[in-house]
Protein backbone atom coordinates (compact mmCIF):
# COMPACT_ATOMS: atom_id res chain seq x y z
CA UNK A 1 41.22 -2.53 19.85
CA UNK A 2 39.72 -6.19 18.85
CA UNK A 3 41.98 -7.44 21.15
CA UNK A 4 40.72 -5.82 24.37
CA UNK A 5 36.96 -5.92 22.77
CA UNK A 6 37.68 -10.21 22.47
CA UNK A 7 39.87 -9.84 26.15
CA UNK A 8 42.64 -11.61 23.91
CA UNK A 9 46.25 -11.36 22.80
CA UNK A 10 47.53 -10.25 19.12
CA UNK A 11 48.45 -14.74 19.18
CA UNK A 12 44.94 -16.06 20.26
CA UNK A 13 42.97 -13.47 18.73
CA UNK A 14 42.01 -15.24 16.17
CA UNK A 15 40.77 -18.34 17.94
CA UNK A 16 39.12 -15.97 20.76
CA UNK A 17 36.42 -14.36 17.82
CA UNK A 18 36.37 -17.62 16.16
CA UNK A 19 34.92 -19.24 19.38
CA UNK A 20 32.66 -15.81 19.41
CA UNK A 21 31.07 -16.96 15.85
CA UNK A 22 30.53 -20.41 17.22
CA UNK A 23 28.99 -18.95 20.37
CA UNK A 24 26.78 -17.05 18.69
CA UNK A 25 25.68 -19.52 16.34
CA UNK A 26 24.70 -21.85 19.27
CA UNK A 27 22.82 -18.90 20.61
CA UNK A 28 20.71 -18.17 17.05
CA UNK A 29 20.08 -21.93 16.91
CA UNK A 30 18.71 -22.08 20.43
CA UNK A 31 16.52 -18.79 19.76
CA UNK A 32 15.22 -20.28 16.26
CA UNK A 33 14.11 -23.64 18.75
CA UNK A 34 12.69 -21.46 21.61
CA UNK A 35 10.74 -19.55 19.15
CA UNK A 36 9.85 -22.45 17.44
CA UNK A 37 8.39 -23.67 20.81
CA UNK A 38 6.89 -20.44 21.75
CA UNK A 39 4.87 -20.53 18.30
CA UNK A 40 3.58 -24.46 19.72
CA UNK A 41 2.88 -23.78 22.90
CA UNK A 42 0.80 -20.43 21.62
CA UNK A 43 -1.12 -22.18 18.43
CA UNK A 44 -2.72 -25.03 21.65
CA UNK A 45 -3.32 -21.98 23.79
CA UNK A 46 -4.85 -19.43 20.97
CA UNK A 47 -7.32 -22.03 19.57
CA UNK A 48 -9.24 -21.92 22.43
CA UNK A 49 -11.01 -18.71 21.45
CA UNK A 50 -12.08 -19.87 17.87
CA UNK A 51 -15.87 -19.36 17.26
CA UNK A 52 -17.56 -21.49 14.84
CA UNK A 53 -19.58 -19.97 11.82
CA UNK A 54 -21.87 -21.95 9.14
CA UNK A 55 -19.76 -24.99 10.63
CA UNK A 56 -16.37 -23.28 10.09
CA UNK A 57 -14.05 -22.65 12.84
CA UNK A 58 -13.19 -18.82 12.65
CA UNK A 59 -9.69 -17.89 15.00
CA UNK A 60 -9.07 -14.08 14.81
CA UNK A 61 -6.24 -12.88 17.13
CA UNK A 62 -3.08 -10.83 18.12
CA UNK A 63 -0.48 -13.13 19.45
CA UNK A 64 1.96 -10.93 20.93
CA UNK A 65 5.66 -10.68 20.30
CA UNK A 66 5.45 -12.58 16.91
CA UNK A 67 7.72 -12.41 14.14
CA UNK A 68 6.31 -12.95 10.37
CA UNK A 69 8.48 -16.58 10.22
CA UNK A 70 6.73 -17.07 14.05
CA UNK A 71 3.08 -16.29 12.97
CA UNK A 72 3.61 -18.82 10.16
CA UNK A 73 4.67 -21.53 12.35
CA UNK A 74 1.81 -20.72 14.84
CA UNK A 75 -0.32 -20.11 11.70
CA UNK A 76 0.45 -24.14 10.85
CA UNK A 77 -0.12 -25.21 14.39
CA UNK A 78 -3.49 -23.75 14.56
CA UNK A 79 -4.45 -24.96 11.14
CA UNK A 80 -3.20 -29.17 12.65
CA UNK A 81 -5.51 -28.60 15.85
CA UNK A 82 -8.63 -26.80 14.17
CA UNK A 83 -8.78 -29.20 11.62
CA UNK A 84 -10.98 -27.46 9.30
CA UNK A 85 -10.67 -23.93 10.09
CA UNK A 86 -10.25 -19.87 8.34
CA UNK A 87 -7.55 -17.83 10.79
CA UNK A 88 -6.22 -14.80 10.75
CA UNK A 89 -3.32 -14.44 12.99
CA UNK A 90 -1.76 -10.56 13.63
CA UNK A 91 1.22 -9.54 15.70
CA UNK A 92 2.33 -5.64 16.51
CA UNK A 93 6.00 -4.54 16.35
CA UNK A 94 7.28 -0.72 15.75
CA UNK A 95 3.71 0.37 14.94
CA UNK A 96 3.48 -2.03 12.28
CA UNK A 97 0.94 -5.00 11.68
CA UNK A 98 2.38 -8.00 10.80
CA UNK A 99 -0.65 -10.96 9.41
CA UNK A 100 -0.51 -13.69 8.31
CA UNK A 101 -4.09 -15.58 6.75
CA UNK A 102 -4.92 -19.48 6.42
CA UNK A 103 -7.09 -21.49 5.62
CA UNK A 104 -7.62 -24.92 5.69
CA UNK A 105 -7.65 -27.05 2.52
CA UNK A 106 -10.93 -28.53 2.65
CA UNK A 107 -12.34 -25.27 2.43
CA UNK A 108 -9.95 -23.11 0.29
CA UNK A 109 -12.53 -23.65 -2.53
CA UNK A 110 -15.02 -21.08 -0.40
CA UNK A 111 -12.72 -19.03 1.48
CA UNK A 112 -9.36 -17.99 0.17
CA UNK A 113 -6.56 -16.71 2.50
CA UNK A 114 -5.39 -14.14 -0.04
CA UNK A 115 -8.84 -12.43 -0.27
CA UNK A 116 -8.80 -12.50 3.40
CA UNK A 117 -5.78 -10.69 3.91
CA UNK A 118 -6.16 -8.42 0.77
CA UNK A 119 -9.51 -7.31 3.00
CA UNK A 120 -8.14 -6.87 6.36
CA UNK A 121 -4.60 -5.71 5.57
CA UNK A 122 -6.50 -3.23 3.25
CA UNK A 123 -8.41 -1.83 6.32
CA UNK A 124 -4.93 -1.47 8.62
CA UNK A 125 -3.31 0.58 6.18
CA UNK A 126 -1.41 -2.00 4.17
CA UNK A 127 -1.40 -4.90 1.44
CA UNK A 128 -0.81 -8.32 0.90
CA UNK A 129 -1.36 -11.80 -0.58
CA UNK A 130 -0.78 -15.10 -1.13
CA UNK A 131 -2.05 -18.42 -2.23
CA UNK A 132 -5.17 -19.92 -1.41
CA UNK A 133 -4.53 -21.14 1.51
CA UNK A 134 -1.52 -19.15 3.35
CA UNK A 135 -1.01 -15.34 2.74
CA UNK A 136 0.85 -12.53 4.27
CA UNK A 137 0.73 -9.27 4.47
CA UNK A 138 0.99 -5.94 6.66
CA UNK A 139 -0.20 -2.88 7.61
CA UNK A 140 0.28 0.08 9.10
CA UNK A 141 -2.78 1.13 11.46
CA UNK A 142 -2.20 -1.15 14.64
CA UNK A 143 -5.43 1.32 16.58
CA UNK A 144 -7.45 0.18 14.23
CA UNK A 145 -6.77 -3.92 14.58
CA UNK A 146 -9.14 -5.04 17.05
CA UNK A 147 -12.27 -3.50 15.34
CA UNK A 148 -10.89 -5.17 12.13
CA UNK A 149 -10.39 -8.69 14.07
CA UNK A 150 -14.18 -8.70 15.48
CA UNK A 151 -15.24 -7.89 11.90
CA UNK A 152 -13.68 -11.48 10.43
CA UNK A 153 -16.09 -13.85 11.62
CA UNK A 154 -19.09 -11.63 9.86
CA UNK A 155 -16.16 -11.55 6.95
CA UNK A 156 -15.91 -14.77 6.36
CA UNK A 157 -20.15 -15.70 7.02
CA UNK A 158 -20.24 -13.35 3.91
CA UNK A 159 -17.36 -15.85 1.80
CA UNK A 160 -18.97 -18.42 2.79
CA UNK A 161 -22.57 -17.20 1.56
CA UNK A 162 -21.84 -16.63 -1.28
């Protein structure tokens, strides 16, 4: 029974899971700061393979093993060290695309994120949205996400164009 499952007695059994909850709190709190790091340490080392187009950085990638709440962190790191900057961050779990778009404020009057992702998500199989400058969406076509991440830079050449 719980007893065995908690290796306690019918007196301390209460105590024994109560120490289990606070345990396993610790252990979420610790996971929410090591992703939270993760999602730092990955926006300094992704940024590196921005390209630049009409003056705009452009950062297109997969960063692997990313949550939705972790792309938006990384998403927000990115954004502080590119400074001026359209990115379009996607991550892969159970066959599923996870994306999140941004765009930097200065330029949210020429590019907006939630056109960005209504494209892209579109072309994986999925939807989504957002506000001008953050947006999230899905889709579900991972095979086809690298062509679709090459195509962004020409993507956003074209928003900016026009």
């Amino acid at each position: 029974g719980v007893c065995d499952a908690v290796r306690g007695t019918t007196e301390n059994v209460a105590d024994k899971v109560a120490a289990l909850r606070g345990q396993n709190r610790d252990l979420e709190k610790e996971l929410a700061r090591l992703k939270q790091k993760l999602a730092s340490s990955a926006g300094s080392d992704i940024t590196a393979s921005a390209i630049e187009v009409e003056g705009v950085k452009v950062l297109a990638t997969v960063v692997d093993g990313a949550d939705p709440g972790a792309l938006r962190g990384i998403m927000d790191q990115c954004k502080n060290k590119l400074g001026s900057a359209v990115i379009l961050l996607a991550a892969v779990n159970d066959d599923k695309v996870a994306l999140v778009a941004g765009v930097t404020k200065d330029l949210t009057g020429r590019v907006r994120a939630g056109d960005l992702m209504r494209e892209f998500a579109g072309r994986l199989g999925g939807k989504g949205g957002g506000r001008p400058d953050m947006a999230q969406g899905g889709g579900t076509e991972p095979a086809l996400l690298p062509a679709a991440l090459e195509d962004v830079p020409a993507w956003v050449a074209q928003a900016l164009k026009a």
